[in-house]
N, C-alpha and C. Protein backbone atom coordinates (compact mmCIF):
# COMPACT_ATOMS: atom_id res chain seq x y z
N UNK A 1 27.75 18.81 -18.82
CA UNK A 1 26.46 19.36 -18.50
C UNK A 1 26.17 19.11 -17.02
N UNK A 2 26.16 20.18 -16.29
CA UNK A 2 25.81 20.46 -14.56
C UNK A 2 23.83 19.59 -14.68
N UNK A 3 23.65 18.89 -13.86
CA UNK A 3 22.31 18.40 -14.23
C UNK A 3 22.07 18.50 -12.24
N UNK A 4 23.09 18.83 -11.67
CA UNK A 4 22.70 18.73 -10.10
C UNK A 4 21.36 19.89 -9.65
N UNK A 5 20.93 20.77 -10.26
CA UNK A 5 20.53 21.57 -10.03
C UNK A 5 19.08 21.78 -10.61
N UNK A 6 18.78 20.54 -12.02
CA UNK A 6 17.91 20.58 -12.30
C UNK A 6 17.02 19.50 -11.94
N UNK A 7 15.67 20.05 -11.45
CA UNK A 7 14.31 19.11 -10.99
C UNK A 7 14.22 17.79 -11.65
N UNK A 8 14.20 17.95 -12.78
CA UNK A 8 14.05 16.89 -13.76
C UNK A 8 14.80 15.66 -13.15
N UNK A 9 16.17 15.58 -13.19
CA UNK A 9 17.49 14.70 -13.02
C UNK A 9 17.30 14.33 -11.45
N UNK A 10 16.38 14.78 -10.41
CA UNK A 10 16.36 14.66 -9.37
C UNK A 10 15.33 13.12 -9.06
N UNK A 11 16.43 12.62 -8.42
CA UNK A 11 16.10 10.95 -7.78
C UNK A 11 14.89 11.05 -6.78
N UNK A 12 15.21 12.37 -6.05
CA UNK A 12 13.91 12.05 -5.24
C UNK A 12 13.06 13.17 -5.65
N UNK A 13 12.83 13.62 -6.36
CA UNK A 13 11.54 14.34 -6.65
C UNK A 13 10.33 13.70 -7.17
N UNK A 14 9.06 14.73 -6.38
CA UNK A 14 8.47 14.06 -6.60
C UNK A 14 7.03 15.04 -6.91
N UNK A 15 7.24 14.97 -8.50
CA UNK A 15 6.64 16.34 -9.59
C UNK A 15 5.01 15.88 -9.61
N UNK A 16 4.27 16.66 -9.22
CA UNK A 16 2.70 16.73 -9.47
C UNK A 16 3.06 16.26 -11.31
N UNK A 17 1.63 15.74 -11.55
CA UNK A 17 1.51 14.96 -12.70
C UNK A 17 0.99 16.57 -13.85
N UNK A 18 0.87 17.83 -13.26
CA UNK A 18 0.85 18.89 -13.71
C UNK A 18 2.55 19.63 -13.98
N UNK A 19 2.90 19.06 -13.20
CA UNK A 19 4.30 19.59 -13.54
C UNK A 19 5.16 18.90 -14.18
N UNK A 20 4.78 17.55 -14.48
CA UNK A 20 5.44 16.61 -15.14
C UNK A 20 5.04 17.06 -16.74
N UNK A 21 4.17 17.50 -16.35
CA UNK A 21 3.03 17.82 -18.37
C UNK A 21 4.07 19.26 -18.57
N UNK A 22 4.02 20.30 -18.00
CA UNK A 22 4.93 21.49 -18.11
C UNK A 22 6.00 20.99 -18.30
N UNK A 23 7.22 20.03 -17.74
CA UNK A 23 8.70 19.85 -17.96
C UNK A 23 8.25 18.86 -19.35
N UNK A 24 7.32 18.13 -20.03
CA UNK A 24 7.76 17.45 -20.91
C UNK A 24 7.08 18.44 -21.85
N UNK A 25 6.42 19.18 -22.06
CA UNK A 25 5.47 20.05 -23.01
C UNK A 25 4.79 19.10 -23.62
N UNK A 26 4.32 18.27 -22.90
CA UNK A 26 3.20 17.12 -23.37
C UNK A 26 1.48 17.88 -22.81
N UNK A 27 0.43 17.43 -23.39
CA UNK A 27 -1.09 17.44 -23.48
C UNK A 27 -1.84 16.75 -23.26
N UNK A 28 -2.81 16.42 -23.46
CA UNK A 28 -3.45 15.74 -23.39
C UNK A 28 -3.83 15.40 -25.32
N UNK A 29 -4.53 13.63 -25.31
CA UNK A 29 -4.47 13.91 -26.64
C UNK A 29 -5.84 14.80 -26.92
N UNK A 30 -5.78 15.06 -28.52
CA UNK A 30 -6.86 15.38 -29.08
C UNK A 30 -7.76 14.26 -30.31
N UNK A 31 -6.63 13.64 -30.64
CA UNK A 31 -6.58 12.79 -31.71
C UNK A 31 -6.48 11.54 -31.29
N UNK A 32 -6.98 10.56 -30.48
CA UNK A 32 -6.66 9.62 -30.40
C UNK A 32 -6.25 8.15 -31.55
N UNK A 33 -6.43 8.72 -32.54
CA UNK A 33 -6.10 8.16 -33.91
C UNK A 33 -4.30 7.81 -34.12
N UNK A 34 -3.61 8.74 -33.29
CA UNK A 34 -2.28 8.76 -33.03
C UNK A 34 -2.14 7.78 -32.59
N UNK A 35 -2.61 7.08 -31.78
CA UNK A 35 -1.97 6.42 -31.17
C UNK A 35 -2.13 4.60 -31.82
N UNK A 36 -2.95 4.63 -33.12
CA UNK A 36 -2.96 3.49 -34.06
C UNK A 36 -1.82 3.01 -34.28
N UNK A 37 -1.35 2.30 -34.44
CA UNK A 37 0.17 1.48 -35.39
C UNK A 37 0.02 0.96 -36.59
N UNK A 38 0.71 0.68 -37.21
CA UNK A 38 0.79 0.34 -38.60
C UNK A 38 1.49 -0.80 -38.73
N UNK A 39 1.58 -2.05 -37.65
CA UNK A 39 3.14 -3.11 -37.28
C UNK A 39 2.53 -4.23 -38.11
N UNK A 40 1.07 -4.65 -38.30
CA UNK A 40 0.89 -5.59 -38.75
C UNK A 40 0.22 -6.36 -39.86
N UNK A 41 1.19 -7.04 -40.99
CA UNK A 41 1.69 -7.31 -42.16
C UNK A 41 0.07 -7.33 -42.79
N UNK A 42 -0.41 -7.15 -43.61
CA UNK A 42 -2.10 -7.58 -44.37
C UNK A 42 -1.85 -8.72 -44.76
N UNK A 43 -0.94 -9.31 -45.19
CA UNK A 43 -0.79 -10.86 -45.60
C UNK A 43 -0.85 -12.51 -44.65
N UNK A 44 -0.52 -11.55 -43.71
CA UNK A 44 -0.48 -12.46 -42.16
C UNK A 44 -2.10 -12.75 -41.70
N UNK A 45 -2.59 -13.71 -41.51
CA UNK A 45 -3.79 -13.55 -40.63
C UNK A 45 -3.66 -13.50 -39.31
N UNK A 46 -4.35 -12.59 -38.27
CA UNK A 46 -4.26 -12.74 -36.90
C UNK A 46 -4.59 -14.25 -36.75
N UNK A 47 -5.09 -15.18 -37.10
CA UNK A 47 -5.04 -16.43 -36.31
C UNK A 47 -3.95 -17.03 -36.07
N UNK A 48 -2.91 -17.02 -37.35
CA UNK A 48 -1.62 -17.44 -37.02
C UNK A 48 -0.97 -17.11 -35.95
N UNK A 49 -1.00 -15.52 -35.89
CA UNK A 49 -0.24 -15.34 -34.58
C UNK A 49 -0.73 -15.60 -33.06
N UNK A 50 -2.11 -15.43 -33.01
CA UNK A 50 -2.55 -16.29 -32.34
C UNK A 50 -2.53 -17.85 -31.65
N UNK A 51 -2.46 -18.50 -32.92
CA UNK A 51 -1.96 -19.47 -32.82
C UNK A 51 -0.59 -20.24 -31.89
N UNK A 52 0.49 -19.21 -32.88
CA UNK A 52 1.78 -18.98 -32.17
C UNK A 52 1.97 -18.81 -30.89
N UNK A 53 1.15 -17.50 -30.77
CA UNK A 53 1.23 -17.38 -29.28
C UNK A 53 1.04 -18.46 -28.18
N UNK A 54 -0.37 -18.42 -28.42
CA UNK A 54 -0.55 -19.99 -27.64
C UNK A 54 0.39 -21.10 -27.18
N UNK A 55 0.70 -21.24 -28.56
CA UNK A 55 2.19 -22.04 -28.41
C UNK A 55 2.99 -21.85 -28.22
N UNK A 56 3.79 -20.41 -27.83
CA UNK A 56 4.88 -20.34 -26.79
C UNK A 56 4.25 -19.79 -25.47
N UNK A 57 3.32 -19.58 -25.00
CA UNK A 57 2.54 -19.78 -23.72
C UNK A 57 2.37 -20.79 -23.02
N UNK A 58 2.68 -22.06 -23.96
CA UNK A 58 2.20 -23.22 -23.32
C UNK A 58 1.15 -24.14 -23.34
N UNK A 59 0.21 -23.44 -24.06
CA UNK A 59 -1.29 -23.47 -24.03
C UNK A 59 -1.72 -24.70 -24.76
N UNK A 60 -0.88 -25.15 -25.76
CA UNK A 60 -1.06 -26.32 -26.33
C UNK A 60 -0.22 -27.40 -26.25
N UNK A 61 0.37 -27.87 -24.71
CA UNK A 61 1.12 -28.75 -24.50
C UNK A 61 -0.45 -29.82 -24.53
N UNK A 62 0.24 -31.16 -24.42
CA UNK A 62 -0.81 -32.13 -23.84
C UNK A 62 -0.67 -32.59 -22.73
N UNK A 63 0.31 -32.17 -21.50
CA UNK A 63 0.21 -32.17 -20.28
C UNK A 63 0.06 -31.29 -19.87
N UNK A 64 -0.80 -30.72 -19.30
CA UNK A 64 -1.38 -29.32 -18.86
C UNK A 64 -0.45 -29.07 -17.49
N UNK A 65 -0.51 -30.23 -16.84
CA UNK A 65 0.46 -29.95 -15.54
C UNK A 65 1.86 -29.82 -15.75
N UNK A 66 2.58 -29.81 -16.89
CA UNK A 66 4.09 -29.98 -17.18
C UNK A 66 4.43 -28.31 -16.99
């Protein structure tokens, strides 16, 4: 597949954000409901992971300066 010739594949182009919407046949949404996820378990409470987090952040060492 020859790709030298097409805009798209081009390193230095540099496509108005209107022409970027035309080469992907993307919109704007209508539904912003799309863009919900479905990743997290009902059995899990967010505090846990919360929790977690914290704790690989660091957040609950007892030397704050370490």
């Amino acid at each position: 597949m020859d790709r030298s010739n097409d805009p798209r594949y081009n390193f230095y182009a540099s496509p108005s954000v209107d022409e970027l919407v035309a080469q992907q046949g993307k919109g704007p949404l209508t539904d912003p409901t799309v863009l919900l996820g479905d990743f997290w378990p009902e059995e899990e409470p967010v505090e846990e992971f919360l929790a977690a987090l914290h704790e690989w952040r660091g957040h609950n060492r007892a030397d704050r300066a370490a």
